[in-house]
C-alpha atoms as a PDB file:
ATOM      1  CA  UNK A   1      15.280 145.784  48.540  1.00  0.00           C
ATOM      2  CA  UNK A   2      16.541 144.860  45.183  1.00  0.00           C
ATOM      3  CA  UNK A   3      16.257 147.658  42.385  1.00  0.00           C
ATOM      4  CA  UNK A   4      15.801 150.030  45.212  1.00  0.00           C
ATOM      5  CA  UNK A   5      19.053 152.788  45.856  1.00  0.00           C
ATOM      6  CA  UNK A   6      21.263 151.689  48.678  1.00  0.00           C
ATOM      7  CA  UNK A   7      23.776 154.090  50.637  1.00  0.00           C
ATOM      8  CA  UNK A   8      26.318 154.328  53.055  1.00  0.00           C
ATOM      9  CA  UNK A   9      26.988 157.508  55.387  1.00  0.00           C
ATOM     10  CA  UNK A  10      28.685 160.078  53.636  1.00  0.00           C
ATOM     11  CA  UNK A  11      26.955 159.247  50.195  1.00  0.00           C
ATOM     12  CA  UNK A  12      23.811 159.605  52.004  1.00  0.00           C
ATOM     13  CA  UNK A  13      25.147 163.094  53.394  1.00  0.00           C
ATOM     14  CA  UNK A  14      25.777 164.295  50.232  1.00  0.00           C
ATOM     15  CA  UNK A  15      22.976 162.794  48.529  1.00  0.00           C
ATOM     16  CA  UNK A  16      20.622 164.987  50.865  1.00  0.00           C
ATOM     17  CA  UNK A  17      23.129 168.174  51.275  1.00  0.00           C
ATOM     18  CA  UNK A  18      23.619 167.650  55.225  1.00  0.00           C
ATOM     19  CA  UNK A  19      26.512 168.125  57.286  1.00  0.00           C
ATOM     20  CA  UNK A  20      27.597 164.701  59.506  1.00  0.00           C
ATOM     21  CA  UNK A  21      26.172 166.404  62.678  1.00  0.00           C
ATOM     22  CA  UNK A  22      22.696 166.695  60.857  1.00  0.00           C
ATOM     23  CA  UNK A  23      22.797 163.228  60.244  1.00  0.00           C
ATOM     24  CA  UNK A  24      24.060 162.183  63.580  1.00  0.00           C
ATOM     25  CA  UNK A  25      20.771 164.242  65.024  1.00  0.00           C
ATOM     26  CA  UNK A  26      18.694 162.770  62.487  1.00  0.00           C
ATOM     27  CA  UNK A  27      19.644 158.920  63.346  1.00  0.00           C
ATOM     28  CA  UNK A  28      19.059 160.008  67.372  1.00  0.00           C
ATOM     29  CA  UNK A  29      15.380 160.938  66.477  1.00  0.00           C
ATOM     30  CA  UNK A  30      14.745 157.745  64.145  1.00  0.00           C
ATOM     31  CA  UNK A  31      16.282 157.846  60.811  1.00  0.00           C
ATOM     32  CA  UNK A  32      16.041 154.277  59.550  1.00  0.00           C
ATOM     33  CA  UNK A  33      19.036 152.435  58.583  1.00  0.00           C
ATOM     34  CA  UNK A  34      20.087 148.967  58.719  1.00  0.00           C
ATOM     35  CA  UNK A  35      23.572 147.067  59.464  1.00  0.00           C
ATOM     36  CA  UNK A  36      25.764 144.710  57.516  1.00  0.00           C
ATOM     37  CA  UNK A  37      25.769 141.467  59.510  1.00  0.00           C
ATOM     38  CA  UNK A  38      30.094 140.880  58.923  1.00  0.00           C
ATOM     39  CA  UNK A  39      31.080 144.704  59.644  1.00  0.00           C
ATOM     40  CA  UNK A  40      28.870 146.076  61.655  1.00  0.00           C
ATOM     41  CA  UNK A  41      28.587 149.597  59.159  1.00  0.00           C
ATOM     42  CA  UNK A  42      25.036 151.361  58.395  1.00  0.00           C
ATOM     43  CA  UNK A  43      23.570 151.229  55.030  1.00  0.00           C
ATOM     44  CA  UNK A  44      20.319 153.643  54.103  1.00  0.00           C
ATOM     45  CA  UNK A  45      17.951 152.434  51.193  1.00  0.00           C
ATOM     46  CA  UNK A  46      17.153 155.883  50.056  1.00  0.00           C
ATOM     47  CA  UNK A  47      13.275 155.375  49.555  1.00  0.00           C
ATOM     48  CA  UNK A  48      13.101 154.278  53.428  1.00  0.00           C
ATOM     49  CA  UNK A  49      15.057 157.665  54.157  1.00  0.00           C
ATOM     50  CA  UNK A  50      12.968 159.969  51.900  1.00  0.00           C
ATOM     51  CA  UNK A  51       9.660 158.904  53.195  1.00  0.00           C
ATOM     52  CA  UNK A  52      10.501 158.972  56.864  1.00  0.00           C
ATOM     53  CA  UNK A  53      11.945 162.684  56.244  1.00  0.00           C
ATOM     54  CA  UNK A  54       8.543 163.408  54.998  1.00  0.00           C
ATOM     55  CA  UNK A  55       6.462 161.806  57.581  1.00  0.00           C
ATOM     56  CA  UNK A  56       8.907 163.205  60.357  1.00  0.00           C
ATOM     57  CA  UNK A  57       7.658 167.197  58.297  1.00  0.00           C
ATOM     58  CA  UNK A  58      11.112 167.716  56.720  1.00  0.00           C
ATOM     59  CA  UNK A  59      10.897 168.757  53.035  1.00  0.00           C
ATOM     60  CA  UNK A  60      13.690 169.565  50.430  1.00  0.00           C
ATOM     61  CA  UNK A  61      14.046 172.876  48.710  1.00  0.00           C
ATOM     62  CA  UNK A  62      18.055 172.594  48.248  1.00  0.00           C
ATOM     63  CA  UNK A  63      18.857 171.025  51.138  1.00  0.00           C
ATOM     64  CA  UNK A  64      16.282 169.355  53.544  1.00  0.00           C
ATOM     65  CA  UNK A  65      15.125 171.679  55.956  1.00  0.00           C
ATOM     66  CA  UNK A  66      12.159 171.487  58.434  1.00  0.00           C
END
């Protein structure tokens, strides 16, 4: 986990050029994410994100599209 890119929600969104709804429809079918233990808000380690949109048959021209 250290050294590795760590995000919350709306940095993710923009890092991958999705809309919130995308996202919300993405986390329903599996997109990982984890939860700080004191507030309760998602985090995404970017590496664990990337590779499950690619096993899941997503891939990224400008935005990621499947």
């Amino acid at each position: 986990m250290f050294g590795e890119e760590i995000l919350n929600g709306k940095q993710l969104r923009e890092h991958l050029g999705i809309s919130t709804t995308l996202m919300y429809r993405l986390i329903e079918n599996g997109l990982p994410y984890h939860r700080l233990t004191c507030t309760g808000k998602k985090y995404y380690i970017v590496s664990e994100v990337d590779e499950w949109l690619r096993k899941a048959g997503y891939h990224q021209q400008k935005v990621w599209t499947k």
